[in-house]
Protein backbone atom coordinates (compact mmCIF):
# COMPACT_ATOMS: atom_id res chain seq x y z
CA UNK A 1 15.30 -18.58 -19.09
CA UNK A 2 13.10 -16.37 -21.71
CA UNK A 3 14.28 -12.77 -22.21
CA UNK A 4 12.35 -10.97 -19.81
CA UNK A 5 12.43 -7.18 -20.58
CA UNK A 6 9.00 -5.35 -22.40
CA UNK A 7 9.36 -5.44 -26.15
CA UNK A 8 6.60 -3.54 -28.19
CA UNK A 9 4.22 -6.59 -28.59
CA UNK A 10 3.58 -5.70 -24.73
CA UNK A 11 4.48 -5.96 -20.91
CA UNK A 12 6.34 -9.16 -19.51
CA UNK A 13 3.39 -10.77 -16.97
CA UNK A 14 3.50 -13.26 -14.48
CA UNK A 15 4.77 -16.85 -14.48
CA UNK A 16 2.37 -18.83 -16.51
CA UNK A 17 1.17 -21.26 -14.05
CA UNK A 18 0.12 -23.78 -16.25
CA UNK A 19 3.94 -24.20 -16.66
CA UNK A 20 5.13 -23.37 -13.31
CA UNK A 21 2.80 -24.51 -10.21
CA UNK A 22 2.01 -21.37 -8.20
CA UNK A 23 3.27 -22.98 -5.14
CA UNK A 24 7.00 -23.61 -6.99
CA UNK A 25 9.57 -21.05 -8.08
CA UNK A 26 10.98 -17.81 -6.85
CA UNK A 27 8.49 -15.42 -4.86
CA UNK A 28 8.11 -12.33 -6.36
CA UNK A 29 4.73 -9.96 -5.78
CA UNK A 30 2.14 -12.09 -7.51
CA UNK A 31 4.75 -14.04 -9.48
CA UNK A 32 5.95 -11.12 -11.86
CA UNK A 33 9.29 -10.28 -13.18
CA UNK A 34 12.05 -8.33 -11.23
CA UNK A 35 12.67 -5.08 -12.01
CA UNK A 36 16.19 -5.63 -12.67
CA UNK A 37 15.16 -8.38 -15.36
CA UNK A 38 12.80 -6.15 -17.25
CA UNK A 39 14.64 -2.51 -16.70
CA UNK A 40 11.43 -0.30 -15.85
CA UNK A 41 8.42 -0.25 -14.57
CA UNK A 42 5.28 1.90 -14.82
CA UNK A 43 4.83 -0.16 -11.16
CA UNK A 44 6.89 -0.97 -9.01
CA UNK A 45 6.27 -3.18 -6.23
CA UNK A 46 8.88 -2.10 -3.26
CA UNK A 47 9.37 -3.81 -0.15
CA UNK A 48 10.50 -2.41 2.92
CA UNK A 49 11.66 -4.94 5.81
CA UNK A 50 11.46 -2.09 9.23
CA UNK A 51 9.66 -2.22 11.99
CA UNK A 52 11.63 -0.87 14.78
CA UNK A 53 9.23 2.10 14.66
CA UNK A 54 6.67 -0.14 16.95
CA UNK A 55 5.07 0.67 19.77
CA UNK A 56 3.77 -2.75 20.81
CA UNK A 57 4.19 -5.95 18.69
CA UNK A 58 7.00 -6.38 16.03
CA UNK A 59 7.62 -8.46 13.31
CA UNK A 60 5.93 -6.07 10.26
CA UNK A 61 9.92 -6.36 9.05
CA UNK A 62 8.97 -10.15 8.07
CA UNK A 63 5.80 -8.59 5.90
CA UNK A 64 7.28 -8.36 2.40
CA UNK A 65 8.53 -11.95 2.55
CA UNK A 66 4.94 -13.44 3.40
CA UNK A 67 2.93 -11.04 1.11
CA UNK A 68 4.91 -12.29 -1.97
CA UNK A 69 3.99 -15.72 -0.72
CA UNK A 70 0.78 -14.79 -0.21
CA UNK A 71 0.89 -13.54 -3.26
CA UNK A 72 1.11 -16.35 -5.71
CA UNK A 73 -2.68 -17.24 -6.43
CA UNK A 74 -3.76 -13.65 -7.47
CA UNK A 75 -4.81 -13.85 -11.27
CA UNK A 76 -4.23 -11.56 -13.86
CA UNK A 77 -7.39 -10.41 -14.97
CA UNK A 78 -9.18 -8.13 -12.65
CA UNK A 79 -13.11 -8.33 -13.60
CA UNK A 80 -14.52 -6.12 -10.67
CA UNK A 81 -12.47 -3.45 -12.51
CA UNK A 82 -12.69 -5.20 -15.87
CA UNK A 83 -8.82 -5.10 -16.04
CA UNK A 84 -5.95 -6.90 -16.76
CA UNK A 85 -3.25 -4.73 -14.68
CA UNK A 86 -0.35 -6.58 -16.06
CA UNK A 87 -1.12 -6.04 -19.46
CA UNK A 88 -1.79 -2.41 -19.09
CA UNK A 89 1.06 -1.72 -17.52
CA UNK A 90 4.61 -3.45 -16.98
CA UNK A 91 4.42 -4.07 -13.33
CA UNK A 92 7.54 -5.71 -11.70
CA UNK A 93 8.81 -6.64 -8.06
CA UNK A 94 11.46 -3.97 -7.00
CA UNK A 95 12.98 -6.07 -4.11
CA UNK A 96 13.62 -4.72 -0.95
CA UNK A 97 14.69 -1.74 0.35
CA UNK A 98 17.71 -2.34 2.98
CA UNK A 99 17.14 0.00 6.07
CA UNK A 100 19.26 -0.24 9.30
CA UNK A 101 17.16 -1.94 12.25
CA UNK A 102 18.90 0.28 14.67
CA UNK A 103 18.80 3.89 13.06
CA UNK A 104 15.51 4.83 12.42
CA UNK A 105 16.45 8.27 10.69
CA UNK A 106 19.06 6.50 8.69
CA UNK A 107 16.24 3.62 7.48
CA UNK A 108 13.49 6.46 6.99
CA UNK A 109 16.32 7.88 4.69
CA UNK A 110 16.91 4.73 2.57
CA UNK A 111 13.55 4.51 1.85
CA UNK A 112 12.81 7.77 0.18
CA UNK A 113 16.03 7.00 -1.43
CA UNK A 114 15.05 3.82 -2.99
CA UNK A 115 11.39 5.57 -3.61
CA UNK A 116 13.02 8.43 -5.40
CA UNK A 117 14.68 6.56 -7.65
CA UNK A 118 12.31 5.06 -8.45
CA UNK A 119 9.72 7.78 -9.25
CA UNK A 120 12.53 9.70 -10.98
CA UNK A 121 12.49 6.70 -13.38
CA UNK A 122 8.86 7.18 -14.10
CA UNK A 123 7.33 4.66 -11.73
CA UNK A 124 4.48 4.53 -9.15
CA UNK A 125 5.02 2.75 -6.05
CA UNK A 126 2.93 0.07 -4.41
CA UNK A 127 5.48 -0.49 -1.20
CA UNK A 128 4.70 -3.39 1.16
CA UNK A 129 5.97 -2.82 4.58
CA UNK A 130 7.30 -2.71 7.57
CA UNK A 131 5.58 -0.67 9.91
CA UNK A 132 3.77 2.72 9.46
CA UNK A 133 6.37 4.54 10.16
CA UNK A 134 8.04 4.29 6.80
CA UNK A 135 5.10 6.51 5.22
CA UNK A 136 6.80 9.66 6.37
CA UNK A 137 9.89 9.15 4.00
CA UNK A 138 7.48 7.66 0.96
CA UNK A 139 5.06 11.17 1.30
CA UNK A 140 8.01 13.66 1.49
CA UNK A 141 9.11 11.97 -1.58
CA UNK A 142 5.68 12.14 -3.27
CA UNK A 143 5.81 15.79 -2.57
CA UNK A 144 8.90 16.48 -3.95
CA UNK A 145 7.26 14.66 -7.07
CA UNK A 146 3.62 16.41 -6.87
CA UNK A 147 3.80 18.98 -4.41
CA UNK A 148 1.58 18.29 -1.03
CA UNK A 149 -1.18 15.41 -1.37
CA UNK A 150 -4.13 14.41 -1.04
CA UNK A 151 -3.88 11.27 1.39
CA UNK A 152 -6.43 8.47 2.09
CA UNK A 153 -5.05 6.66 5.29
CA UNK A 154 -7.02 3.27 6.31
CA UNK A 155 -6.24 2.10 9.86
CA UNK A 156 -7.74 1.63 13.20
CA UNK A 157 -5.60 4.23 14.55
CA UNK A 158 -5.08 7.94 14.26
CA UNK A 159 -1.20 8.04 13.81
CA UNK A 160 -0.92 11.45 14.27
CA UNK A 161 0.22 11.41 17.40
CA UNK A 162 3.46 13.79 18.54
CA UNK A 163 5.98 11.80 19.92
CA UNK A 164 6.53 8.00 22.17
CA UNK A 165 9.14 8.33 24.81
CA UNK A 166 10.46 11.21 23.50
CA UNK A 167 10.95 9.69 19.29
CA UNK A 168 9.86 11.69 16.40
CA UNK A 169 9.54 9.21 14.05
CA UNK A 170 7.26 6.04 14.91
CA UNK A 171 4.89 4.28 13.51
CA UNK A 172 2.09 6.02 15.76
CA UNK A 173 3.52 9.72 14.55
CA UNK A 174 4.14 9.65 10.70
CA UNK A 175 0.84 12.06 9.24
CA UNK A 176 1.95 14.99 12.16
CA UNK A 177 5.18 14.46 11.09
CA UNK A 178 4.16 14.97 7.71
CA UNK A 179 1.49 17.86 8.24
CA UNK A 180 4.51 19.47 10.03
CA UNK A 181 6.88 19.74 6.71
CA UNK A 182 4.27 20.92 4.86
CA UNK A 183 3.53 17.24 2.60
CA UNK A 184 0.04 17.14 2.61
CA UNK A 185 -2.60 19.13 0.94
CA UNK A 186 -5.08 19.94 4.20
CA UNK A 187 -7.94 20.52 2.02
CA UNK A 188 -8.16 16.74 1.24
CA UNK A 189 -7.08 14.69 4.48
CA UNK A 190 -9.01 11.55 5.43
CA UNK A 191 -8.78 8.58 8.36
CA UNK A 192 -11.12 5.49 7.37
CA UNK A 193 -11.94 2.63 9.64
CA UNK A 194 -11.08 4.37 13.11
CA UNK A 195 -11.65 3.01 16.01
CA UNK A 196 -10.85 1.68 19.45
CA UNK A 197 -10.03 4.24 22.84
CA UNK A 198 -7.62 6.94 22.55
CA UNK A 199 -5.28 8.81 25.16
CA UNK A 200 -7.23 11.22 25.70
CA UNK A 201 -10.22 13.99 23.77
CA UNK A 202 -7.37 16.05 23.00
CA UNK A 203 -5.96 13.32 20.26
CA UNK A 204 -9.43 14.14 17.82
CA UNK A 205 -8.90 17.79 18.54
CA UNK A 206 -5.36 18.13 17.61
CA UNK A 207 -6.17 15.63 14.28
CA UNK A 208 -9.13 18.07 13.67
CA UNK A 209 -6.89 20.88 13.54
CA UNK A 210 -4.38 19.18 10.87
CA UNK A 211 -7.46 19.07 8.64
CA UNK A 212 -8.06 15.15 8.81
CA UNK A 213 -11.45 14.04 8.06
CA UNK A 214 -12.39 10.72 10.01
CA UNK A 215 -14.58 7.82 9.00
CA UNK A 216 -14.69 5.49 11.44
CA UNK A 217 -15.25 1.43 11.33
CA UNK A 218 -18.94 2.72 12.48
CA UNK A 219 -19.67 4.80 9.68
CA UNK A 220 -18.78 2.15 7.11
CA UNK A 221 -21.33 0.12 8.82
CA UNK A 222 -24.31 2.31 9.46
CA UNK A 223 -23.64 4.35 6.28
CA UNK A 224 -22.51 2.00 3.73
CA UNK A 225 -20.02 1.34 1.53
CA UNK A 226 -21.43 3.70 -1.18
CA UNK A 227 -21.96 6.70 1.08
CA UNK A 228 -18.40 6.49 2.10
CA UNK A 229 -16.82 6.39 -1.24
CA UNK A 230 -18.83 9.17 -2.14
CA UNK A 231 -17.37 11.41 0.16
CA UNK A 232 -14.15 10.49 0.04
CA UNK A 233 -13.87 11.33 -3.35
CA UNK A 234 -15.71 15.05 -2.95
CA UNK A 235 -12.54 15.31 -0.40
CA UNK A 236 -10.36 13.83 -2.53
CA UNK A 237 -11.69 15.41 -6.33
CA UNK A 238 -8.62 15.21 -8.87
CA UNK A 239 -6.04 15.80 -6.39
CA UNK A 240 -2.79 13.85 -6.47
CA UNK A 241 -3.92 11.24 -4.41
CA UNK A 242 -1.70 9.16 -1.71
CA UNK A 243 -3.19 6.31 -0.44
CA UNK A 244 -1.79 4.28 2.99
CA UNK A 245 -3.34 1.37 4.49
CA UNK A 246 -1.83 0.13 7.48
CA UNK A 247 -3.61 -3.27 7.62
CA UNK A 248 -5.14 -3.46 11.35
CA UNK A 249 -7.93 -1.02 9.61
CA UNK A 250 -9.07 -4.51 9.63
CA UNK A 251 -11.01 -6.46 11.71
CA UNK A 252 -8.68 -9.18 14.03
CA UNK A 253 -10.94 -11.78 12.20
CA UNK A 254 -9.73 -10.48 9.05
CA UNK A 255 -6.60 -9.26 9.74
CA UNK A 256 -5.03 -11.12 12.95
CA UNK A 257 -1.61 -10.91 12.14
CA UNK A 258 -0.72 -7.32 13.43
CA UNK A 259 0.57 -5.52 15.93
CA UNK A 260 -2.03 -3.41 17.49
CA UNK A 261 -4.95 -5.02 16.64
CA UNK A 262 -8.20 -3.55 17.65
CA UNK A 263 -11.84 -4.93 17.89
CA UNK A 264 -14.76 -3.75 15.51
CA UNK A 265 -13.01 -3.41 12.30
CA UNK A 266 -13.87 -3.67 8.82
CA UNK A 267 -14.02 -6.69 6.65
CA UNK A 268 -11.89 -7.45 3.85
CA UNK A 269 -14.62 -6.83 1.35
CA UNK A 270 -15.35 -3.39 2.86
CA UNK A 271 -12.15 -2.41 2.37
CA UNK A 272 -12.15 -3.87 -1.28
CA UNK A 273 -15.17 -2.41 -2.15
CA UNK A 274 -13.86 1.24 -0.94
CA UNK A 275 -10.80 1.08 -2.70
CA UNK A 276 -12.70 -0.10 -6.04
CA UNK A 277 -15.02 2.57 -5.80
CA UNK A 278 -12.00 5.23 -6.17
CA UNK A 279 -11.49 4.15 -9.60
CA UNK A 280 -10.75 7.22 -11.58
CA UNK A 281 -9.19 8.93 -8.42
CA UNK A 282 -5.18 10.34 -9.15
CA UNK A 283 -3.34 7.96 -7.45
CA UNK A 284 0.24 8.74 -7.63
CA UNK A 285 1.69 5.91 -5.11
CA UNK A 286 0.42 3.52 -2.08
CA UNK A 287 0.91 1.52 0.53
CA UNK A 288 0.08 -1.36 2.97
CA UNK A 289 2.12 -1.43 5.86
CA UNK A 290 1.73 -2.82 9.53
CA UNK A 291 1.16 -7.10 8.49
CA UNK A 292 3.12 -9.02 11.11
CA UNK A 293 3.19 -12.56 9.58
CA UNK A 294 4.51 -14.20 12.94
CA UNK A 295 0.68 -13.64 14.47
CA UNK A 296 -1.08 -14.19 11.65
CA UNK A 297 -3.42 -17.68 10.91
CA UNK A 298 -3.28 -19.52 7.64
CA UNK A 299 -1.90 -16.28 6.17
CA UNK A 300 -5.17 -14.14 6.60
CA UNK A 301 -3.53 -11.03 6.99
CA UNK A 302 -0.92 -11.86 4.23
CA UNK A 303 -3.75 -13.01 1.63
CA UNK A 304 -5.71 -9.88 2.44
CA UNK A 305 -2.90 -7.47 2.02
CA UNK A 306 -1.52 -9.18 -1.19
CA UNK A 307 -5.13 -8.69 -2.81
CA UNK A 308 -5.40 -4.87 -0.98
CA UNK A 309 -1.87 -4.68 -3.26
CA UNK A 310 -3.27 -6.17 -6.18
CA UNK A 311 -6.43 -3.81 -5.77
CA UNK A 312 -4.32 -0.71 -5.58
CA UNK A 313 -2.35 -1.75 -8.84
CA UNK A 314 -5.38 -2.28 -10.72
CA UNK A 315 -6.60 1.18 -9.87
CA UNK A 316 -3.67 2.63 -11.50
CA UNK A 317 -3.75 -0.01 -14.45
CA UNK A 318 -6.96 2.09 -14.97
CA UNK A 319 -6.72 5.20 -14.98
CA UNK A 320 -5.06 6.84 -17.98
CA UNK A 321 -3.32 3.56 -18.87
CA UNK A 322 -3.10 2.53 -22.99
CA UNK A 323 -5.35 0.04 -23.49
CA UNK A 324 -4.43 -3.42 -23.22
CA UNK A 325 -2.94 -5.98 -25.50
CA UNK A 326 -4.26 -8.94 -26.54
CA UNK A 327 -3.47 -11.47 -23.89
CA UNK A 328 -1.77 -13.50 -26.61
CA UNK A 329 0.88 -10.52 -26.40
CA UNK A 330 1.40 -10.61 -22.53
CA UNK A 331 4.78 -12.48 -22.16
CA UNK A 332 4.70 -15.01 -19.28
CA UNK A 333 7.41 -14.49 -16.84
CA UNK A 334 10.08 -17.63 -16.87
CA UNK A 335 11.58 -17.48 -13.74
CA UNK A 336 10.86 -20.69 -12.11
């Protein structure tokens, strides 16, 4: 096995597949080094195996495992962005984070303390979950790191929400939870991709009054891709910028393997296209959360988060990033 930590001719990349079939060797996010094997990262990718925040269908704890798998085929050169993430920045696979299926506190916990260390070392964090419920514990930690946030949060449903059968902290309640202790900066809140009934008038009201700003599945379609990324970034401007995706902001057809799905989503490319029209934006950290690999269909929902992840990492391979290496000095990755 090659050395695999960065040396100053540039960042350790991906398994070079003309050596290594994609479909062979160990599955790390998109076939890059571990962390452990290359020491830092200016991206990590972390997963988080929870979902006993659900409130209807579980198995988003099995996500990490099929996203790397789904994973393998993405390429390193990005030319909708006209970048090559992995040889702007060293991006590795940070493993999972191990949270207790039966204390959700005492999971939520683990994961900011994984994510702090993390950020403390100088990363940013594309985490791959689990359920929705786990963006609490990433956003207080983002806070601690940039003060409240701006947050972009794509999903069919509201998630601000107060409490199911009397529980704080599930995957329908994390944004109250997190307008409560003060994590977000209410001058820059967005939904995109809402849709689908509610319990009742009051749910818009009391998301209105947390400063949330919603685009719904609707207004992608009847306004267009381009009107919607232009007003997300006048809400957004140069804020510290959190962005969550909980992956039933899809369409079922695009996204079946979930557990709330709802009908009258957007497509895969919509979502693409948004996300690649915030290039520029100051994204700090991300997420895509909610894929439940046990209802999915010839990995849809696993292939569409793993590029949604691959998306997000080029936008921060972009912005402020040196420029990149020759791709002569990008070290292939040698774990088989």
């Amino acid at each position: 096995m090659n050395d695999q930590r960065p040396t100053p001719d540039g960042p350790v990349g991906p398994v070079d597949a003309s050596r290594v079939p994609r479909f062979a060797g160990i599955a790390t996010f998109a076939r890059l080094p571990r962390l452990e094997d290359v020491g830092r990262a200016d991206v990590a990718v972390m997963g988080v195996p929870f979902d006993s925040g659900v409130s209807y269908r579980p198995g988003a704890r099995f996500a990490p495992a099929a996203v790397r798998e789904a994973s393998r085929l993405l390429r390193p050169y990005h030319p909708g962005l006209d970048v090559s993430p992995f040889a702007s920045l060293q991006v590795a696979d940070a493993g999972d984070v191990s949270c207790n299926p039966f204390n959700i506190p005492e999971a939520l916990d683990a994961v900011a303390a994984s994510a702090g260390t993390l950020l403390d070392a100088g990363s940013k964090i594309v985490t791959v979950g689990g359920d929705h419920t786990i963006a609490l514990p990433l956003l207080r930690e983002m806070n601690r790191k940039h003060g409240p946030v701006a947050l972009l949060h794509f999903d069919a449903h509201l998630d601000t929400w107060d409490t199911y059968f009397g529980a704080d902290y599930t995957h329908g309640t994390p944004f109250r939870r997190a307008f409560e202790e003060g994590l977000l900066d209410a001058e820059a809140l967005s939904h995109v991709g809402i849709r689908g009934p509610l319990y009742s008038k009051q749910d818009l009201t009391d998301d209105a009054r947390m400063g949330f700003g919603i685009v719904t599945s609707m207004d992608v379609m009847n306004q267009g891709v381009p009107a919607v990324v232009q007003a997300l970034r006048e809400r957004v401007g140069d804020r510290p910028l959190y962005i969550s995706i909980d992956i039933d902001c899809l369409d079922p057809a695009h996204a079946p393997g979930t557990g709330t799905p709802e009908a009258g989503g957007m497509t895969s490319r919509e979502l693409l296209a948004i996300l690649r029209g915030l290039d520029g934006c100051n994204l700090v950290s991300a997420d895509v959360v909610e894929v439940a690999p046990a209802y999915d269909h010839a990995d849809i929902t696993a292939v569409a988060a793993s590029h949604v992840a691959y998306e997000l990492i080029s936008l921060m391979a972009r912005q402020g990033a040196p420029q990149p290496v020759p791709s002569g000095a990008v070290r292939q990755g040698a774990h088989g």
